[in-house]
Structure formats: structure tokens, C-alpha cells
C-alpha atoms as a PDB file:
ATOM      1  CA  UNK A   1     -92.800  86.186  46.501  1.00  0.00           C
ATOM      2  CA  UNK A   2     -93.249  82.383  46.783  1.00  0.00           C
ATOM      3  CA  UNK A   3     -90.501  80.536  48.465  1.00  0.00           C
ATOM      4  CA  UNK A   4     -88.302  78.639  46.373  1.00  0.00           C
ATOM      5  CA  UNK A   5     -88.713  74.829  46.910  1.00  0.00           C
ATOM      6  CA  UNK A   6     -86.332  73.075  49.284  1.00  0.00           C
ATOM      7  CA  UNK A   7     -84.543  70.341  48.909  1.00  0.00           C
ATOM      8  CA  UNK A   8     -82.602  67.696  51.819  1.00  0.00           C
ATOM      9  CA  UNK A   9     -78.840  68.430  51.318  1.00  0.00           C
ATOM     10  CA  UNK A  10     -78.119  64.826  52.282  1.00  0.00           C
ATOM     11  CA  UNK A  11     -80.196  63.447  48.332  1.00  0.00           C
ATOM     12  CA  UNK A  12     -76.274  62.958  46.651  1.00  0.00           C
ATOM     13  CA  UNK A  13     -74.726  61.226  49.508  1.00  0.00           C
ATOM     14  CA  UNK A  14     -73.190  57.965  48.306  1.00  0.00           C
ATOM     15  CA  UNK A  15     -73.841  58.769  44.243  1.00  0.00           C
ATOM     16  CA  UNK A  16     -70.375  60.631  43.500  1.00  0.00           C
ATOM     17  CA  UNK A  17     -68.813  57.276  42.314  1.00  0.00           C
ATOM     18  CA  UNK A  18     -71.963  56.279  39.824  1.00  0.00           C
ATOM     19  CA  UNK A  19     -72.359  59.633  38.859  1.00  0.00           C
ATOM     20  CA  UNK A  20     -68.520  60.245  37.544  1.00  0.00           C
ATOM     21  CA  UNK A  21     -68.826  56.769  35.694  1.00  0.00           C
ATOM     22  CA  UNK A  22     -71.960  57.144  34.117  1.00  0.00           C
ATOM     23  CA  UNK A  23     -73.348  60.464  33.254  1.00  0.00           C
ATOM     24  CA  UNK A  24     -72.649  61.152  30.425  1.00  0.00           C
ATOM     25  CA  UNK A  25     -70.131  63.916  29.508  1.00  0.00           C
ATOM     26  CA  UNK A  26     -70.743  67.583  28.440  1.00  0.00           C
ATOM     27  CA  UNK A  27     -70.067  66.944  24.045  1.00  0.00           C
ATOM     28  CA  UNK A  28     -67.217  69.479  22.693  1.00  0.00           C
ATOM     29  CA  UNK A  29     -69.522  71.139  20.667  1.00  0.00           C
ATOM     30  CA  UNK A  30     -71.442  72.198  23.497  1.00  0.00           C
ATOM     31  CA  UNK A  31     -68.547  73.529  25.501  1.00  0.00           C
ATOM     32  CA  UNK A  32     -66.741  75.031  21.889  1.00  0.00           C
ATOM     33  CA  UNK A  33     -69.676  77.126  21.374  1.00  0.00           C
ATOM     34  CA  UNK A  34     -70.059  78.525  25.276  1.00  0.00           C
ATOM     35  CA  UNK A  35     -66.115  79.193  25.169  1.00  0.00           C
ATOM     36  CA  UNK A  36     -66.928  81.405  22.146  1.00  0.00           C
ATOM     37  CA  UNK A  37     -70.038  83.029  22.898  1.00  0.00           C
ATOM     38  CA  UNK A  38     -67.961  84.260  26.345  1.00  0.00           C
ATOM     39  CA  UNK A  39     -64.739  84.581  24.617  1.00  0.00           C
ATOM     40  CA  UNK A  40     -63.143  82.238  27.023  1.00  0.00           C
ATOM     41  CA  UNK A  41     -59.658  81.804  25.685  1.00  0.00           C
ATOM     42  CA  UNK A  42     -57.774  80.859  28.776  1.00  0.00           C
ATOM     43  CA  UNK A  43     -57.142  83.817  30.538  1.00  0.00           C
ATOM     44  CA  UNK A  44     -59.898  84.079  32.503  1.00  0.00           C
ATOM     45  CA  UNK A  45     -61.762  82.637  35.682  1.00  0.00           C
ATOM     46  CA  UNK A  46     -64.690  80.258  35.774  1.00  0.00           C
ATOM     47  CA  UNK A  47     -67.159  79.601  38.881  1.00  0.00           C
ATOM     48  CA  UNK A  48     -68.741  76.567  38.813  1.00  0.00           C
ATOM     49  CA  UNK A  49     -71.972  76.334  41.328  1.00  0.00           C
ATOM     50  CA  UNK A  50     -73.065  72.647  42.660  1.00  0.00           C
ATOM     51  CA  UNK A  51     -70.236  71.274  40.280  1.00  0.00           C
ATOM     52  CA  UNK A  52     -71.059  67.541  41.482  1.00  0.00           C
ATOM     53  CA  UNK A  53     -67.902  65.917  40.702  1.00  0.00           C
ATOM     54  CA  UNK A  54     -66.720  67.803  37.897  1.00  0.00           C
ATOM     55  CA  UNK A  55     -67.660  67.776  34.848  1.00  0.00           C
ATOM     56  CA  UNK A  56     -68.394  71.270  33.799  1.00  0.00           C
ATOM     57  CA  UNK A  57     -64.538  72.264  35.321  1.00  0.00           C
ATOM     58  CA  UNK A  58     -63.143  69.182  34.091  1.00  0.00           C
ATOM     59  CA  UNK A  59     -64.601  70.329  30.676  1.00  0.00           C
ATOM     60  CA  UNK A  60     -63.698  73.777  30.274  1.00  0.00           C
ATOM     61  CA  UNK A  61     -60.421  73.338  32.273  1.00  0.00           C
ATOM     62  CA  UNK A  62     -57.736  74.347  29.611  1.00  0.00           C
ATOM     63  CA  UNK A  63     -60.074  77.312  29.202  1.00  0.00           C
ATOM     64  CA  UNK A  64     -59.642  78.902  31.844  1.00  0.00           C
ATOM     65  CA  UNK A  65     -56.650  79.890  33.676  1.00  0.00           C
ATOM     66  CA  UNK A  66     -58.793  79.387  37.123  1.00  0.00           C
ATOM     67  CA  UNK A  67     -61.987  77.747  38.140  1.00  0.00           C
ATOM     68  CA  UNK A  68     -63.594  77.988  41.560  1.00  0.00           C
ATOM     69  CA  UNK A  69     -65.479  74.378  41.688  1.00  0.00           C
ATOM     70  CA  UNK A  70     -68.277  74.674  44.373  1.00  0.00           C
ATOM     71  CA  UNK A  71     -70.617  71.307  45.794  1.00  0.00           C
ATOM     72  CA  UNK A  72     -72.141  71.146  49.595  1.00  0.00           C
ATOM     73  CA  UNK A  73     -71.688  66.982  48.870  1.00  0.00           C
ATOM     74  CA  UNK A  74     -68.372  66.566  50.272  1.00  0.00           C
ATOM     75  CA  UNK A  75     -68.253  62.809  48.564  1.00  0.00           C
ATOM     76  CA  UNK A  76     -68.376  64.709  44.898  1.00  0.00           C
ATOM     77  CA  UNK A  77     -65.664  67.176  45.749  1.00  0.00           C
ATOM     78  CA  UNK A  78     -63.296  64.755  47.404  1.00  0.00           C
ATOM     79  CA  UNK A  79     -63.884  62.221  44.124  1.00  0.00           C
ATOM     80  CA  UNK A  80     -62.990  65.472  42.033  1.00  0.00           C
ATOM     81  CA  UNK A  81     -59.697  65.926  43.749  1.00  0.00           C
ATOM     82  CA  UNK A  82     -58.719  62.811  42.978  1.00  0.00           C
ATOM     83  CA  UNK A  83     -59.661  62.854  39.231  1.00  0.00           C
ATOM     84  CA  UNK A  84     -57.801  66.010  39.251  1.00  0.00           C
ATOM     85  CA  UNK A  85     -54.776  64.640  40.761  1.00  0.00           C
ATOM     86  CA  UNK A  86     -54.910  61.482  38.047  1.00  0.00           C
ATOM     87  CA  UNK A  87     -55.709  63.761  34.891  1.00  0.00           C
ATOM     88  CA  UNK A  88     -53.102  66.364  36.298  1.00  0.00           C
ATOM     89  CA  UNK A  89     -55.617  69.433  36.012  1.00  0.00           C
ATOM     90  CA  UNK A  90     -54.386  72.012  39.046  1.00  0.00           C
ATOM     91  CA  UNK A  91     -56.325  75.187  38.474  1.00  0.00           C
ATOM     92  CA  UNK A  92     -59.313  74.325  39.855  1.00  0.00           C
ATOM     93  CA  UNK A  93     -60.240  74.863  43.509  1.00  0.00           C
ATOM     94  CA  UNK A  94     -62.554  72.635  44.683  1.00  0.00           C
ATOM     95  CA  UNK A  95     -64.635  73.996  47.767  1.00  0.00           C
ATOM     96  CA  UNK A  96     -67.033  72.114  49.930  1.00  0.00           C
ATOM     97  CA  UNK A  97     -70.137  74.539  50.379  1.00  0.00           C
ATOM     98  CA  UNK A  98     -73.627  75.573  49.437  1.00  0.00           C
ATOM     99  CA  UNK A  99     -73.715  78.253  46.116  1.00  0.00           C
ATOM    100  CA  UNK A 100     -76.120  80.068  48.306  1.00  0.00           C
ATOM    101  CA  UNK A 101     -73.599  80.465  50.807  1.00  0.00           C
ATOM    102  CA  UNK A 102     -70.007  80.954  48.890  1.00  0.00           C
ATOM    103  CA  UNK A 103     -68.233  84.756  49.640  1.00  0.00           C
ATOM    104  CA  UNK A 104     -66.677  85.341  46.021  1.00  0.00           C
ATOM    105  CA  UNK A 105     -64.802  88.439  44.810  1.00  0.00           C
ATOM    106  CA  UNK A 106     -66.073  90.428  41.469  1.00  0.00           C
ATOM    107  CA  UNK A 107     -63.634  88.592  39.241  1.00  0.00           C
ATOM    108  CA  UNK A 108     -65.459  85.715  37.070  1.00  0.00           C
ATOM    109  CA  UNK A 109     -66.173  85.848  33.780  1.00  0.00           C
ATOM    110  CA  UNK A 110     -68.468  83.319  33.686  1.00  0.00           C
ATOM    111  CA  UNK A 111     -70.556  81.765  36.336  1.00  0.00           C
ATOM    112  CA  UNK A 112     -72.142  78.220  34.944  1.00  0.00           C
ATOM    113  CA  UNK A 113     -74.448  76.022  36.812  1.00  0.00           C
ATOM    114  CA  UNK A 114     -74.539  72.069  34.835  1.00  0.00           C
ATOM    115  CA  UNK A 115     -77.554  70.162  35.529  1.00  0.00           C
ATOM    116  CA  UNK A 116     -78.455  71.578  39.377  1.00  0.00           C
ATOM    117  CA  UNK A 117     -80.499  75.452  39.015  1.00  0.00           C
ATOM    118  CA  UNK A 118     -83.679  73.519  39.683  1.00  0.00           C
ATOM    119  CA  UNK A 119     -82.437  72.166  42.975  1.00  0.00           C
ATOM    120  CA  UNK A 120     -80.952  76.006  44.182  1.00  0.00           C
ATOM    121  CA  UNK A 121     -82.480  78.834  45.450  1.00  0.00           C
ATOM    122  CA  UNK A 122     -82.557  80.281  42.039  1.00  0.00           C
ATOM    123  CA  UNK A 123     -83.278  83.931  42.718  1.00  0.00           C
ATOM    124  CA  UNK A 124     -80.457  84.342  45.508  1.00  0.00           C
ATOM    125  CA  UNK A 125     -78.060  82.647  43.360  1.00  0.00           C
ATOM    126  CA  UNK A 126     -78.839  84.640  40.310  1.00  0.00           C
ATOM    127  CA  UNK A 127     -78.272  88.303  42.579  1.00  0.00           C
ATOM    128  CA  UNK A 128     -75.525  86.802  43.852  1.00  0.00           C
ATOM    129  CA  UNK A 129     -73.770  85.875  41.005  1.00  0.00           C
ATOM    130  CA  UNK A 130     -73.988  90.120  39.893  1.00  0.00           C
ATOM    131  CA  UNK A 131     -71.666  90.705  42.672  1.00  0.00           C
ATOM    132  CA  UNK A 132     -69.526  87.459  41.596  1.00  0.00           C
ATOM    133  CA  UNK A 133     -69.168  88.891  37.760  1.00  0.00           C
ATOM    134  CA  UNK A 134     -66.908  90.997  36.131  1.00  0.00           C
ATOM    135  CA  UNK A 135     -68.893  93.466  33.727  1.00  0.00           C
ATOM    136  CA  UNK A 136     -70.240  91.807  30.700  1.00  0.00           C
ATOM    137  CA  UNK A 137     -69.863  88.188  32.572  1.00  0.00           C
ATOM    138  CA  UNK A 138     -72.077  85.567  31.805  1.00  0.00           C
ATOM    139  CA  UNK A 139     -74.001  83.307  32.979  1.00  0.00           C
ATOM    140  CA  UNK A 140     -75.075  79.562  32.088  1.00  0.00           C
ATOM    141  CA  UNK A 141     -77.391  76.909  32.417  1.00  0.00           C
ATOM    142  CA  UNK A 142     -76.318  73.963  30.870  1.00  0.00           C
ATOM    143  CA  UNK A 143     -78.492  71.012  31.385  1.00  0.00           C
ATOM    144  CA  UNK A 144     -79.109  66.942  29.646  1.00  0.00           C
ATOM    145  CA  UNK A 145     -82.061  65.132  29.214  1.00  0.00           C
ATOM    146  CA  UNK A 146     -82.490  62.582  31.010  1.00  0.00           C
ATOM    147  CA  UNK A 147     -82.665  58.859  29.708  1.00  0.00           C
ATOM    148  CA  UNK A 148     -86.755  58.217  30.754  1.00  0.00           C
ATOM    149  CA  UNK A 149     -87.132  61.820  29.142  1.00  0.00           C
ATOM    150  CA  UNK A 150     -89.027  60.267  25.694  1.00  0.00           C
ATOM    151  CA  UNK A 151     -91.279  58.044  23.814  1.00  0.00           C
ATOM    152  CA  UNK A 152     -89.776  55.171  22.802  1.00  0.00           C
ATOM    153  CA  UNK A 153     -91.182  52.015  24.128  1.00  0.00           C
ATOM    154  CA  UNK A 154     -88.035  51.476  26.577  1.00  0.00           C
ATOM    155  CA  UNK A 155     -87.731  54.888  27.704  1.00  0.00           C
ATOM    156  CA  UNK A 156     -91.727  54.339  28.803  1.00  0.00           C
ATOM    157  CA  UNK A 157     -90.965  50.894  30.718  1.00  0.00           C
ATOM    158  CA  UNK A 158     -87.389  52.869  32.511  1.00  0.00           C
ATOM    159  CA  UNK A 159     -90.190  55.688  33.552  1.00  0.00           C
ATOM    160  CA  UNK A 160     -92.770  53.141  34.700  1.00  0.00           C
ATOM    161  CA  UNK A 161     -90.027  51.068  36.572  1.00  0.00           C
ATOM    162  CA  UNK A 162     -88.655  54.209  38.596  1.00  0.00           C
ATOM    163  CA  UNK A 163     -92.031  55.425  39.030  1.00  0.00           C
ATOM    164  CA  UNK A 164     -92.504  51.973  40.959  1.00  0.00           C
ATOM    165  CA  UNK A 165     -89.871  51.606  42.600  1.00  0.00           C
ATOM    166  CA  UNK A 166     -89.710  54.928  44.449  1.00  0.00           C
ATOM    167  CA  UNK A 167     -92.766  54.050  45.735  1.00  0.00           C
ATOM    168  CA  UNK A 168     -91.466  50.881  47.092  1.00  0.00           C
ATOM    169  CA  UNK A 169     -88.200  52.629  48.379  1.00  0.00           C
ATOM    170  CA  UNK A 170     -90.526  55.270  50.112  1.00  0.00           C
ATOM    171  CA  UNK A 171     -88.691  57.994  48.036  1.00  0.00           C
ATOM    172  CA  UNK A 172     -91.526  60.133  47.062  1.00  0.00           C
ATOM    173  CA  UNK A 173     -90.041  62.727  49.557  1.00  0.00           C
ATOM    174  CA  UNK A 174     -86.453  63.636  47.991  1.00  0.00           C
ATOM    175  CA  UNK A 175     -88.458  65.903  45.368  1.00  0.00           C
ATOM    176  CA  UNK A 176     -90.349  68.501  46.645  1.00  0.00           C
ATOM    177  CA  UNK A 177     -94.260  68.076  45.786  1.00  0.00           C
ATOM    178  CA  UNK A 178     -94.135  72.363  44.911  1.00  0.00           C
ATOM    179  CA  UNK A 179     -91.126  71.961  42.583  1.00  0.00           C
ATOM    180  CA  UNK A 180     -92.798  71.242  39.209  1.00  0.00           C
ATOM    181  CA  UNK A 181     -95.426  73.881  39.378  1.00  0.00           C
ATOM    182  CA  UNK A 182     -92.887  76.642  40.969  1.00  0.00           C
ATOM    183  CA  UNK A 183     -90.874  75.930  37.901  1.00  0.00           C
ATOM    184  CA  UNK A 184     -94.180  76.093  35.777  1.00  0.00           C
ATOM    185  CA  UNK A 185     -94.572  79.284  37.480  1.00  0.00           C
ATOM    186  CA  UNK A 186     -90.879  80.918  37.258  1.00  0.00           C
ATOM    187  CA  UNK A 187     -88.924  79.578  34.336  1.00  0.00           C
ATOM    188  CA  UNK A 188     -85.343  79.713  34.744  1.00  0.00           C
ATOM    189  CA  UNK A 189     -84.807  82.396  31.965  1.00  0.00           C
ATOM    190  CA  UNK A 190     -87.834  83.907  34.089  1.00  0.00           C
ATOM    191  CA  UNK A 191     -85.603  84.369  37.065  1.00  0.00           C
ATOM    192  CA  UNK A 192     -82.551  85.773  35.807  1.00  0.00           C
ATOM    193  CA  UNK A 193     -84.313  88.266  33.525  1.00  0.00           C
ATOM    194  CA  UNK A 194     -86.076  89.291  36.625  1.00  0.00           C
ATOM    195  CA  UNK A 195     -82.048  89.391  38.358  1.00  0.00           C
ATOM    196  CA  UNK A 196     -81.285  91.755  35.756  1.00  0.00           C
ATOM    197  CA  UNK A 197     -79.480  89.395  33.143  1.00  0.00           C
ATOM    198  CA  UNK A 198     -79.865  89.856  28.999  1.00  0.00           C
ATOM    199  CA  UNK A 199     -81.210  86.073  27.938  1.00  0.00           C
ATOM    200  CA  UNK A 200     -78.340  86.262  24.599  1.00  0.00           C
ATOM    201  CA  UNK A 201     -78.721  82.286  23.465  1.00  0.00           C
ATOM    202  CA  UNK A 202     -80.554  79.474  23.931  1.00  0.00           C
ATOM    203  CA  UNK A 203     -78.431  76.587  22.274  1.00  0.00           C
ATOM    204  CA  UNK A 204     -79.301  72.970  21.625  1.00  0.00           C
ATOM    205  CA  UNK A 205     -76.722  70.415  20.566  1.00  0.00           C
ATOM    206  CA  UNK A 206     -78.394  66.363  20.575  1.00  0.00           C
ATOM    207  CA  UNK A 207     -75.888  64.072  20.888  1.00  0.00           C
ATOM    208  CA  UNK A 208     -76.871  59.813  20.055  1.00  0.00           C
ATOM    209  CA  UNK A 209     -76.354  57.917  22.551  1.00  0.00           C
ATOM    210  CA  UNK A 210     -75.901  54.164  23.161  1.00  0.00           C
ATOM    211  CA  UNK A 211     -77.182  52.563  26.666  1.00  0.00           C
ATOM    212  CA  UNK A 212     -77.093  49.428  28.493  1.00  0.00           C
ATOM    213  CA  UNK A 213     -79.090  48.065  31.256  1.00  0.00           C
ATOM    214  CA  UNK A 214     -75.603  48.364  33.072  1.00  0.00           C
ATOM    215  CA  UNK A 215     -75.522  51.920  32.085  1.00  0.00           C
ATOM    216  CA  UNK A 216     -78.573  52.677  32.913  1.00  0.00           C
ATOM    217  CA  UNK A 217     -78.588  50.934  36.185  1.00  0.00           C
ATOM    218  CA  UNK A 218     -75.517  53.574  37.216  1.00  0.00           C
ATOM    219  CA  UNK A 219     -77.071  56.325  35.847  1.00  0.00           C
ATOM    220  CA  UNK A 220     -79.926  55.912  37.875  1.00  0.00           C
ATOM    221  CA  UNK A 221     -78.188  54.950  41.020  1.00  0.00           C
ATOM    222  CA  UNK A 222     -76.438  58.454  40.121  1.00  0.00           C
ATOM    223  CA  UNK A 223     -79.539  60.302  40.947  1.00  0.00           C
ATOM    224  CA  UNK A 224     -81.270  61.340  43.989  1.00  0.00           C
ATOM    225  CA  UNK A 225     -84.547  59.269  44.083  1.00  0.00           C
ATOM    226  CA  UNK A 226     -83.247  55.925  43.320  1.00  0.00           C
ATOM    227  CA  UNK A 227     -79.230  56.186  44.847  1.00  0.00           C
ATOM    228  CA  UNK A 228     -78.346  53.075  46.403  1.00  0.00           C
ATOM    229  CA  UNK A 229     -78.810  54.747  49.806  1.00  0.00           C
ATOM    230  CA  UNK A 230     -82.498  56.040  49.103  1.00  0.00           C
ATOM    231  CA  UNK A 231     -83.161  52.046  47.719  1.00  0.00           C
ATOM    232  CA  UNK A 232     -81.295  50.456  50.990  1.00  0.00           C
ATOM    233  CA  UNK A 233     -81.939  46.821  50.841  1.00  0.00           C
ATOM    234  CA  UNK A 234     -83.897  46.646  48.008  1.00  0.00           C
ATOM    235  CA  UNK A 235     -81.376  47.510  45.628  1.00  0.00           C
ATOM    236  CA  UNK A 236     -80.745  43.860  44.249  1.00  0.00           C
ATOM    237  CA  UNK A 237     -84.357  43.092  43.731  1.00  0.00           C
ATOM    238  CA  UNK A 238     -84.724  46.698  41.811  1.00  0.00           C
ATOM    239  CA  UNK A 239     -81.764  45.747  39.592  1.00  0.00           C
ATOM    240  CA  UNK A 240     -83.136  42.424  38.753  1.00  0.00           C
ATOM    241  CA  UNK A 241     -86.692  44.272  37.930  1.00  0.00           C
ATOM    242  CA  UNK A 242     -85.034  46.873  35.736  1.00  0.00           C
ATOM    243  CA  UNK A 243     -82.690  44.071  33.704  1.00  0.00           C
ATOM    244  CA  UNK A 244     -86.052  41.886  33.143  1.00  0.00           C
ATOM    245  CA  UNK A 245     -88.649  44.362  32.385  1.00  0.00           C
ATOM    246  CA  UNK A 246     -85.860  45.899  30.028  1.00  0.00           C
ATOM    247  CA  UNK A 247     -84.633  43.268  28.164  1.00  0.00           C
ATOM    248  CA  UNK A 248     -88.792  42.058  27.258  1.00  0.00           C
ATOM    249  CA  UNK A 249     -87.999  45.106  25.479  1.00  0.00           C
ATOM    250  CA  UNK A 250     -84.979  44.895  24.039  1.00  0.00           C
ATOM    251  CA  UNK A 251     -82.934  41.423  24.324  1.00  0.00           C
ATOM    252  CA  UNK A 252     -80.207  42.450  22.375  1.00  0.00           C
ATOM    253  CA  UNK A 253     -79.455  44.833  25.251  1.00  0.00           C
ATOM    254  CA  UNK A 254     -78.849  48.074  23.529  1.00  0.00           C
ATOM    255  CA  UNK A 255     -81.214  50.943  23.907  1.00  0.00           C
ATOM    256  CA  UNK A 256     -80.877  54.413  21.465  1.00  0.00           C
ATOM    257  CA  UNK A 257     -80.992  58.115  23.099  1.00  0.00           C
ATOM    258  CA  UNK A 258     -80.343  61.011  21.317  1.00  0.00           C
ATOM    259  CA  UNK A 259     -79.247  63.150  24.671  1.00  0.00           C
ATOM    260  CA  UNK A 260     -80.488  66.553  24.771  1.00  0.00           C
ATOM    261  CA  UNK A 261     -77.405  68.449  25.527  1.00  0.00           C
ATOM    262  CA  UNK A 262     -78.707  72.085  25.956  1.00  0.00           C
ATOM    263  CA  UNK A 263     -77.632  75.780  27.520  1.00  0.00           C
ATOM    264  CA  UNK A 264     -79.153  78.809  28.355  1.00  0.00           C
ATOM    265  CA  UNK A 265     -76.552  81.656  28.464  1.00  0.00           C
ATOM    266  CA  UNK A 266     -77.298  85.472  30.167  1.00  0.00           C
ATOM    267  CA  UNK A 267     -74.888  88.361  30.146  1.00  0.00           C
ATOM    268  CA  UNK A 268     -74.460  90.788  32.826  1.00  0.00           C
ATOM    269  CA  UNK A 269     -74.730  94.346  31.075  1.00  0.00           C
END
């Protein structure tokens, strides 16, 4: 079996503020429809794997009556605590920790992984989380495009721009080179059919969106190729690049997304 790519567990370090502010959040309709495709009504008890800082449990909070928030970047789970302590939410427990690593009781009905699967070792995590389940649980993947991800004419200069400047920034290394054919190779639905699951729903919900070079700028200082810490010194220069080459394409400053909000949900039989 082909080893699962890895990735540096230092790539988040110093993006938990950018990426609270400016990713953008889970819509309601998305997390309506999960809720009732797992007949989450409040009672039950949510784990949320590489939860970043929160908002998957910040989202489905009132629908649970407990949620085990998990995230080896201590920086995201300390910046969740304190959201939670502002918006008052106290049934989430957020733990420091790989998902690979966590010791977890059989008692979650659902087990959801937002935006991360790629970056786990997916087939460990997906046995795990059989052991983690109650009987009929579930399991999602709930994912967003990203703003590059298209063809409009500013979406094409974003791409070009980070393609260039993680070359400058010497960032080529904080993907591994495997990880695009290994998911080419072993689909996520792939793995946890092959884990045992029942693939029940794949569910799309687009949602427009409205960015600005500001926006943007956070979003990609959110990720882990172009965080302020893998750009070091040449941050300023990169934000002056992106705000020029952008606004040749758009002066007025306003670019259109329609964000592919999307999940993938399995049930435990």
C-alpha cells in the first residue's frame, strides 16, 4: 500500500488570526442539510478532526450537545478558545493534538473533517474513526473551493501570482510533490469505501461571493504556501505585486466567486 503523503506540522503556524478573519464561513444551507441527513438535533456529540480554529464546531454548535474540537496547531486552538469565550459557546472541547493520534471513546455521532482530509493520513483516520462512532454514525468531508480555483481572468492572474511567488519565497516544499497523484490515485470516497463506510450523499451548495484585494490578501496569508511566515521578508513586496497585477484587472476592486461549498457524507453500517 503506498504511503500516504506527509506533510510538516509546523505549515499553519502564524495563520490562525488570517484564517478566522477571512475564510469564508460554512453557508447554513450547507450545515441545515448535514444536521438532517445525520439527524443531529442537539442531543448528540460531534468530533471535529484538524478543526483549525473553528468553524465547523462554531457552526454546528447549537447542534450538538458536545463537540470534541481537535488541531495539532496550538495557535488555532488557543484563537478558538477565545472566540468561544466572546460568542459564549461552552460545549466544545478544544484539544491540542494530531487526529491520527486522539484516544476517543465509541460515542460520536458524527465525525466531520472541514477543508483538511487531504493533508491527514486518510486511511488511519478513516479506521479510526469506526472505533470513534456510534452505530449508524457518519462521517463528513466538507470542503470550499478555493478563490484561484476558476477561469475568470482574475482568478488566472491570483493563480499566476502565487505560482510566482512561492517560487520566490522558496515554498515549493510545504506541498508534498506525491500529493496530487496519490489523490489521483485514492479518491477520498475511495478510501473510506475501502474503511468500510456506505458513500450516502454527495452535496453541493455554491454560494456568490464578493472579494477584495484585502480579502484576498488574508485569505492567502491564511494558507500554508504563502503565510506570512513561509513569505518572511518579502511579504510587503508580494502584497504590492498582488494589489497591482489585480487591480490591471479589475480597478474597481471587486472580484466575483461563486464558492464551491461542498460535502461528502459516509455512514457507518
Amino acid at each position: 500500500m503506498e504511503a500516504e503523503p506527509e506533510f510538516r506540522p509546523d505549515l499553519y503556524r502564524g495563520t490562525a488570526r488570517f484564517y478566522d478573519r477571512f475564510r469564508v464561513p460554512y453557508p447554513a444551507p450547507l450545515l441545515d442539510d448535514l444536521c438532517r441527513r445525520t439527524n443531529a438535533t442537539g442531543q448528540g456529540r460531534l468530533l471535529d478532526l484538524a478543526c483549525g480554529t473553528g468553524q465547523l464546531a462554531f457552526g454546528l454548535a447549537s447542534r450538538f450537545a458536545e463537540i470534541y474540537a481537535v488541531d495539532q496547531e496550538a495557535e488555532a486552538i488557543d484563537h478558538a478558545r477565545t472566540n468561544a469565550r466572546t460568542r459564549r459557546v461552552d460545549n466544545v472541547r478544544w484539544v491540542v493534538g494530531r487526529a491520527e493520534d486522539i484516544e476517543a471513546d465509541r460515542h460520536f455521532d458524527l465525525v466531520a473533517v472541514g477543508n483538511a482530509f487531504h493533508r491527514l493520513q486518510r486511511r488511519r483516520v478513516a479506521e479510526a474513526a469506526r472505533r470513534w462512532l456510534t452505530p449508524g454514525g457518519h462521517f463528513a468531508l466538507v470542503w470550499s473551493t478555493s478563490p484561484w480555483d476558476g477561469d475568470q481572468a482574475w482568478q488566472r492572474v491570483l493563480a499566476r501570482t502565487m505560482q510566482d511567488w512561492v517560487e520566490v519565497a522558496h515554498a515549493t516544499d510545504r506541498v508534498p510533490g506525491n500529493l496530487d497523484q496519490h489523490l489521483a490515485d485514492a479518491p477520498h470516497a475511495a478510501v473510506l469505501t475501502e474503511a468500510g463506510y456506505a458513500i450516502v450523499g454527495e452535496h453541493d451548495f455554491p454560494t456568490p461571493h464578493a472579494w477584495t484585494i484585502e480579502r484576498l490578501n488574508g485569505f492567502l496569508y491564511s494558507t500554508s504556501v504563502l503565510s506570512k511566515i513561509a513569505l518572511g521578508s518579502h511579504a510587503p513586496a508580494f502584497e504590492q505585486d498582488l494589489r497591482d497585477r489585480l487591480l490591471q484587472v479589475a480597478p474597481d476592486n471587486v472580484f466575483h466567486d461563486s464558492i464551491g461549498f461542498h460535502y461528502t457524507l459516509a455512514r457507518l453500517p
